[in-house]
N, C-alpha and C. Protein backbone atom coordinates (compact mmCIF):
# COMPACT_ATOMS: atom_id res chain seq x y z
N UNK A 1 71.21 -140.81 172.50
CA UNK A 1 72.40 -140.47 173.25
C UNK A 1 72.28 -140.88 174.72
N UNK A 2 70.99 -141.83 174.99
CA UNK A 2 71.20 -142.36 176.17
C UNK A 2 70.88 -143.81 176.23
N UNK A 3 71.07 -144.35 177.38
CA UNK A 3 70.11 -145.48 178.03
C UNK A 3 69.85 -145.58 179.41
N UNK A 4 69.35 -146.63 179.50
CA UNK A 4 69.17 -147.23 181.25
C UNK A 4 69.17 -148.63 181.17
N UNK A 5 69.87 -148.16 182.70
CA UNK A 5 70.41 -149.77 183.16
C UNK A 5 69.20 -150.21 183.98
N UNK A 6 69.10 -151.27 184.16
CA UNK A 6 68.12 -151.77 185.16
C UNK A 6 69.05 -152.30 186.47
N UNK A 7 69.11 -152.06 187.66
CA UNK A 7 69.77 -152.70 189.15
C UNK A 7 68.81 -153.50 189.31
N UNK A 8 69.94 -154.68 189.79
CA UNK A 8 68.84 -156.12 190.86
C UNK A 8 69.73 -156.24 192.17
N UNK A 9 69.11 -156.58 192.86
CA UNK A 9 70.55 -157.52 193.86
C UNK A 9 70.34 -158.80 193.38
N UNK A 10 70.88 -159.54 194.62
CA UNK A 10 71.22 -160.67 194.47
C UNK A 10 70.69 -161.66 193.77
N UNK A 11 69.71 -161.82 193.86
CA UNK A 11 68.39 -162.32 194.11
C UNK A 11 67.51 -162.28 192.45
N UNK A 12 67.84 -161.44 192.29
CA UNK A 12 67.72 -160.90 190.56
C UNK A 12 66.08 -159.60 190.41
N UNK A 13 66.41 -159.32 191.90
CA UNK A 13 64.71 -158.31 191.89
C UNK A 13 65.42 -156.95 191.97
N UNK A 14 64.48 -156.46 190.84
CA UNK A 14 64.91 -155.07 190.43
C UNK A 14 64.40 -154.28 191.54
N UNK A 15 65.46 -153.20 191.80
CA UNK A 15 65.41 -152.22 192.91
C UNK A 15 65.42 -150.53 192.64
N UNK A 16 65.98 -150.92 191.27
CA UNK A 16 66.49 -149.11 190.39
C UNK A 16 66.48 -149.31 189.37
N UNK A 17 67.31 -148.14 188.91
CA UNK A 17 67.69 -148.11 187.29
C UNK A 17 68.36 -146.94 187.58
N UNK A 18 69.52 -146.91 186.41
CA UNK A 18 70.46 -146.04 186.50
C UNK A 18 70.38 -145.55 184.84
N UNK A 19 69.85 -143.95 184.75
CA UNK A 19 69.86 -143.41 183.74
C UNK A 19 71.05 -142.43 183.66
N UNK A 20 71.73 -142.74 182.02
CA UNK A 20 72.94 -142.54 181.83
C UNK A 20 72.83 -141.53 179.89
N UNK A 21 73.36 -140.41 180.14
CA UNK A 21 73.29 -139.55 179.18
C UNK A 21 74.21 -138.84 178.29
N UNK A 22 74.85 -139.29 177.03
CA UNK A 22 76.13 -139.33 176.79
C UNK A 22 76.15 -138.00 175.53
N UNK A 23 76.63 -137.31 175.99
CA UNK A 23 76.42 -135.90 174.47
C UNK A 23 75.26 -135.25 174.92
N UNK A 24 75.21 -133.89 174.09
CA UNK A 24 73.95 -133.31 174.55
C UNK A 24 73.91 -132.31 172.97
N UNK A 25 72.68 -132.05 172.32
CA UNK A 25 72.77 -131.40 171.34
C UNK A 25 73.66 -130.07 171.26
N UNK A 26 73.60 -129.21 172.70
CA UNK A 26 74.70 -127.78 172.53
C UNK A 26 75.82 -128.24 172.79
N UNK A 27 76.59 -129.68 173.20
CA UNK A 27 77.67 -129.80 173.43
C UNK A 27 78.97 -128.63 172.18
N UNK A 28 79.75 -128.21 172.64
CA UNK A 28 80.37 -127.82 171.52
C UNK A 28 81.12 -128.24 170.95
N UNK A 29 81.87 -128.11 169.98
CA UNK A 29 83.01 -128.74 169.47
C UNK A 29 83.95 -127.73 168.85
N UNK A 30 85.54 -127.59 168.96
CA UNK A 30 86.25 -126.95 168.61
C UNK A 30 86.96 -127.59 167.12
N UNK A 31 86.71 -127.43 166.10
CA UNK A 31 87.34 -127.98 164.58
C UNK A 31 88.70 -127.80 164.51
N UNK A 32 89.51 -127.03 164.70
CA UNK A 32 90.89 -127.09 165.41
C UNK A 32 91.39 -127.82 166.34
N UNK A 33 91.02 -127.71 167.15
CA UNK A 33 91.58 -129.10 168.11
C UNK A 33 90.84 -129.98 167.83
N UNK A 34 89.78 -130.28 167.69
CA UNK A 34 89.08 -131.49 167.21
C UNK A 34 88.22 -131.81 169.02
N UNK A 35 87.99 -131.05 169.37
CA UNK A 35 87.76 -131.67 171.20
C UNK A 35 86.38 -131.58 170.85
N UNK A 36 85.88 -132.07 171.71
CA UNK A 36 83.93 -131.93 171.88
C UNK A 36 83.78 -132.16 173.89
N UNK A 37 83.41 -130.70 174.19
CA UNK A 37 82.68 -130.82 175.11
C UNK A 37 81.77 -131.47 175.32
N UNK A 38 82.15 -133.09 176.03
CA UNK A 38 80.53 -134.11 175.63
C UNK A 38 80.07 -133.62 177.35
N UNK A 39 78.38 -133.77 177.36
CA UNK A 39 77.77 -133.63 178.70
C UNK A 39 77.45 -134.76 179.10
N UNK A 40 77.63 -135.52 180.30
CA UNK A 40 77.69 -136.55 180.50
C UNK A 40 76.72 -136.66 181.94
N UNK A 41 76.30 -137.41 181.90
CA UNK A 41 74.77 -137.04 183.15
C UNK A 41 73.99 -138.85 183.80
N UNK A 42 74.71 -138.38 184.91
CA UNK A 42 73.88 -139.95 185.61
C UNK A 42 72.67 -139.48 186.42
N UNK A 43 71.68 -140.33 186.74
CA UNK A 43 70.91 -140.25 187.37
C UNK A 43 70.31 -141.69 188.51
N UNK A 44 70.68 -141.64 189.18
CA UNK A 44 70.22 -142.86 190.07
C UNK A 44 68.65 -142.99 190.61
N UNK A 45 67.81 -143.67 190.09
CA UNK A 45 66.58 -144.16 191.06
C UNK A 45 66.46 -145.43 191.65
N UNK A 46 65.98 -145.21 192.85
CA UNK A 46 65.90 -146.01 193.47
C UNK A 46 64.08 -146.69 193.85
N UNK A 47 63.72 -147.72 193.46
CA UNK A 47 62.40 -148.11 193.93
C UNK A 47 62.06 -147.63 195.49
N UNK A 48 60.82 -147.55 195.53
CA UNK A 48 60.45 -147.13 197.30
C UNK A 48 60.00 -148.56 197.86
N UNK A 49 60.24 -149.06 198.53
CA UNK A 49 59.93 -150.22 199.23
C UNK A 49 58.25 -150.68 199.28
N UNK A 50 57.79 -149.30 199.58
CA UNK A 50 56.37 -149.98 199.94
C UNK A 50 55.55 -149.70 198.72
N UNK A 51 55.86 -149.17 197.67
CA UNK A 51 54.73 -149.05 196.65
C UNK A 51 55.76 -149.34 195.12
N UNK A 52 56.48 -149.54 195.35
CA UNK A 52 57.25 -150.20 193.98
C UNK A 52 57.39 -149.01 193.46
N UNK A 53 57.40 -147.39 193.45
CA UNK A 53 57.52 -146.31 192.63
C UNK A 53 58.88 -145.98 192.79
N UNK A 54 59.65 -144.98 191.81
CA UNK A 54 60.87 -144.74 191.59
C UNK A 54 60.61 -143.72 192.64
N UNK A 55 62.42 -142.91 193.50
CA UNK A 55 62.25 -141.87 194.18
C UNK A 55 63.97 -141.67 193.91
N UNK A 56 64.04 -140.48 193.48
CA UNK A 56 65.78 -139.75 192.82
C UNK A 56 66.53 -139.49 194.18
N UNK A 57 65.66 -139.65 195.64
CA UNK A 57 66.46 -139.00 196.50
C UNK A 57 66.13 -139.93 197.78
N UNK A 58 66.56 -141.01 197.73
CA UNK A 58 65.97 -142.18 198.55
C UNK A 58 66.53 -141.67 200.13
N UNK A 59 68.33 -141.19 200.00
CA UNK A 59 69.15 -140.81 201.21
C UNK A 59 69.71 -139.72 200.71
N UNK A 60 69.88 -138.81 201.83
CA UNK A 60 70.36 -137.27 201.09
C UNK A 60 72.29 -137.26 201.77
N UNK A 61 72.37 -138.72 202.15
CA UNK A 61 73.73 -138.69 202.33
C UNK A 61 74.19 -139.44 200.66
N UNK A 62 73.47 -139.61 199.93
CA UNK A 62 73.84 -140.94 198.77
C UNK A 62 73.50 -139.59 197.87
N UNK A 63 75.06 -139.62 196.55
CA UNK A 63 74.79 -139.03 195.50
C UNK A 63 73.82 -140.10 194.39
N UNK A 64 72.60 -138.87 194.33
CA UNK A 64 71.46 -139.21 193.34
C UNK A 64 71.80 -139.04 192.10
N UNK A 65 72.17 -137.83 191.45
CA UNK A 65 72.68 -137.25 190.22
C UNK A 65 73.72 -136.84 190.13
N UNK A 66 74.72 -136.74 188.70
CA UNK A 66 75.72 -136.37 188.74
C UNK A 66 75.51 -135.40 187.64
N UNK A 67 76.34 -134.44 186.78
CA UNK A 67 76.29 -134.01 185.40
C UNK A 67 77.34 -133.36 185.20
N UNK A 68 78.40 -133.29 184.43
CA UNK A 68 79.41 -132.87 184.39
C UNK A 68 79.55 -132.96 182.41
N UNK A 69 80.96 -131.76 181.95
CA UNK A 69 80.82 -131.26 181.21
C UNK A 69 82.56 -131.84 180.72
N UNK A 70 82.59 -133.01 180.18
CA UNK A 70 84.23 -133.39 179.80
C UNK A 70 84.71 -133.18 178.51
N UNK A 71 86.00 -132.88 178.15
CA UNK A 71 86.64 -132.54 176.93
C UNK A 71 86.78 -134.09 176.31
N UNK A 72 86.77 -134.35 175.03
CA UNK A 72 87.21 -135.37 174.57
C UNK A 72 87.47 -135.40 173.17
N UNK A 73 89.13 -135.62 172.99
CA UNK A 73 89.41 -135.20 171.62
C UNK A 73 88.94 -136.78 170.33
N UNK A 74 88.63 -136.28 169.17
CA UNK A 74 88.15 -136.83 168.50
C UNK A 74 89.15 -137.34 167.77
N UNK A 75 89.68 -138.19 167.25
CA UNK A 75 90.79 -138.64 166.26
C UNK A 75 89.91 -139.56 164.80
N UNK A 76 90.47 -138.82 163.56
CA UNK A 76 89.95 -139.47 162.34
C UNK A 76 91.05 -140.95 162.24
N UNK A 77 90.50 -141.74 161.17
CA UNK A 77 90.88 -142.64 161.10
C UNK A 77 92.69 -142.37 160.09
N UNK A 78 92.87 -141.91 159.63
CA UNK A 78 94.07 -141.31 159.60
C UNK A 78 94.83 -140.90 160.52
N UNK A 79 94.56 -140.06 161.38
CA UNK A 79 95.30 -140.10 162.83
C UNK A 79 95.57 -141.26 163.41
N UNK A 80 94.52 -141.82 163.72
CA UNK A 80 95.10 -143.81 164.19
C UNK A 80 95.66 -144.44 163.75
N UNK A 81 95.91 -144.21 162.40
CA UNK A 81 96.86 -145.15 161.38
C UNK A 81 98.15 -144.49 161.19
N UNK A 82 98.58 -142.98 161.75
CA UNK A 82 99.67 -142.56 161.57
C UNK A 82 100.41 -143.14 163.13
N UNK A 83 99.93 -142.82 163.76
CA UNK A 83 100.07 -142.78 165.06
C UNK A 83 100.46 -144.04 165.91
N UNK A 84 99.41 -145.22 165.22
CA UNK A 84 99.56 -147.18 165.17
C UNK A 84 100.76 -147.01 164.37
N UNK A 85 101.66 -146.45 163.41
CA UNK A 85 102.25 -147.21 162.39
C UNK A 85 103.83 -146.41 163.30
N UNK A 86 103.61 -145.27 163.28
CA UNK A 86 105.22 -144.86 164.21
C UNK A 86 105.35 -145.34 165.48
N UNK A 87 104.28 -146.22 166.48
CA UNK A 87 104.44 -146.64 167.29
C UNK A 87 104.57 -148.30 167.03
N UNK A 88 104.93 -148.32 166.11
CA UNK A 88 105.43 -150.22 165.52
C UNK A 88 104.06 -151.31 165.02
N UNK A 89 103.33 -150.75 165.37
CA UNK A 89 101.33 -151.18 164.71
C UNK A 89 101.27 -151.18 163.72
N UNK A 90 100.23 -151.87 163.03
CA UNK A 90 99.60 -151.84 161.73
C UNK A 90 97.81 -151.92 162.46
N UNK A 91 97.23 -151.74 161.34
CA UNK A 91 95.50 -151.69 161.94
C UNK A 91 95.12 -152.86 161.35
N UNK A 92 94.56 -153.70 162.02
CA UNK A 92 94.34 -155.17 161.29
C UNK A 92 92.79 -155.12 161.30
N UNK A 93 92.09 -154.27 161.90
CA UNK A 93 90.51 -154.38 161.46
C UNK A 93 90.15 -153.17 161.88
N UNK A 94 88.65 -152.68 161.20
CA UNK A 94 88.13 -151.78 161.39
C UNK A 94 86.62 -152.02 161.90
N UNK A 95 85.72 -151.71 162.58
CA UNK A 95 84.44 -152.05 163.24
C UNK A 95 83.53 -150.56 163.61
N UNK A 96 82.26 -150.57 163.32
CA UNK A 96 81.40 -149.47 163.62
C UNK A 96 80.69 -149.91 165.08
N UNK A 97 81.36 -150.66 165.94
CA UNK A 97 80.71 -151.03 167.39
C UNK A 97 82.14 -152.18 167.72
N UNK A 98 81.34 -152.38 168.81
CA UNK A 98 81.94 -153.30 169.90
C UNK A 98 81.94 -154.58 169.29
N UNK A 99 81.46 -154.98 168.73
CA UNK A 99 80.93 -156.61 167.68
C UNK A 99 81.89 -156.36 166.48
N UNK A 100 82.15 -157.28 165.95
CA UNK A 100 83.31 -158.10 164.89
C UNK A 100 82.19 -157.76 164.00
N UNK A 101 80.99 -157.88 163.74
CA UNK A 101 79.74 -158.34 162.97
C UNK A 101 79.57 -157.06 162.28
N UNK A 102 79.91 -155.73 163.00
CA UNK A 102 79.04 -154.29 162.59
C UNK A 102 80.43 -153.53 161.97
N UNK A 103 80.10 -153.78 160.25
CA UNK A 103 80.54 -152.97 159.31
C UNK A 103 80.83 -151.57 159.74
N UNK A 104 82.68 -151.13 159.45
CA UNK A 104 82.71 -149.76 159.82
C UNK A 104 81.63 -148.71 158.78
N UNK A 105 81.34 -149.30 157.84
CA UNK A 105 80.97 -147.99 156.68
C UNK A 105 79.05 -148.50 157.04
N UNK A 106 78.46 -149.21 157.91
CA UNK A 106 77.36 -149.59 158.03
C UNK A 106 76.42 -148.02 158.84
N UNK A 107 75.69 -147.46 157.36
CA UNK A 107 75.01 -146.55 158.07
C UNK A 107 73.80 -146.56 159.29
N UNK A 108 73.80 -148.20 159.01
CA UNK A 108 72.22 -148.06 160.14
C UNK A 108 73.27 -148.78 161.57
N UNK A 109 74.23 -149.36 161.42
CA UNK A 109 74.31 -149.83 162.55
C UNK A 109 75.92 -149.39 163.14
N UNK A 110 76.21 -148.73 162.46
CA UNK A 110 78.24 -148.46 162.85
C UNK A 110 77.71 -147.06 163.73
N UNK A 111 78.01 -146.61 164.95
CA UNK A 111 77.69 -145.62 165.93
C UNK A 111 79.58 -145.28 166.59
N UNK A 112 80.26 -145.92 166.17
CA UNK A 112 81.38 -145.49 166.78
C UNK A 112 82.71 -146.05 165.51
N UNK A 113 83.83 -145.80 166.04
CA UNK A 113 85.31 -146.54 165.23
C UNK A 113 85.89 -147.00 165.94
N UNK A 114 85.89 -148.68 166.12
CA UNK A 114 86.71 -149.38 166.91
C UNK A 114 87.89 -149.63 165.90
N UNK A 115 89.26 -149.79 166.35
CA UNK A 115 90.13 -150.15 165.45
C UNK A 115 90.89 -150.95 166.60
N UNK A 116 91.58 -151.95 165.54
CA UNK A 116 92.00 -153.42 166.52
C UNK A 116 93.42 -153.32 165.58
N UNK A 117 94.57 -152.96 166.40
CA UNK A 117 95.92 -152.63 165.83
C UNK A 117 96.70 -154.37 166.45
N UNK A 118 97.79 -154.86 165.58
CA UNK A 118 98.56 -155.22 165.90
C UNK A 118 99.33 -154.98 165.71
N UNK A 119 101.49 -155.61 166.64
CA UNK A 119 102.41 -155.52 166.02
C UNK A 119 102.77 -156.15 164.82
């Protein structure tokens, strides 16, 4: 439920990394509304100049961390197809990621439901 980014400047020399945290196991979820309190959590490091080590609080004017607690309602794939079809849509593909390649019903590699509607 996470990753990290690696920062470069210009130049292509890494300076940070930005750790990014999406869900959290107590997040809750309401089955009626369908919402899920996801926890969502950045963390900024920044390299120290003179010894190459990470430091979370380089300037105490610069936000280091963030963490916040957002609602986000869940929709089944029935909902998208009612919803695409009274708004003049049809669903012309289904995808378990961001890639054309990753099978919606693919248990090792489908992590989300992209759906690609046309008129």
């Amino acid at each position: 439920n996470g990753w990290e980014v690696p920062l470069e400047d210009e130049d292509g020399n890494e300076y940070g990394e930005l750790k990014i945290i999406w869900g959290d196991d107590d997040d809750k979820f309401d089955p009626i509304r369908q919402v899920r309190d996801f926890t969502v959590a950045m963390d900024l490091e920044i390299h120290d100049e003179g010894d190459g080590s990470m430091n979370s609080s380089s300037s105490s004017s610069d936000l280091q961390s963030v963490k916040e607690v957002v609602p986000m309602r869940l929709f089944t794939f029935q909902e998208i197809d009612a919803l695409s079809r009274i708004a003049g849509f049809e669903v012309a593909g289904l995808y378990g990621a961001l890639s054309d390649e990753i099978d919606v019903n693919s248990e090792d590699m489908a992590f989300r439901l992209v759906c690609v509607l046309r008129r």
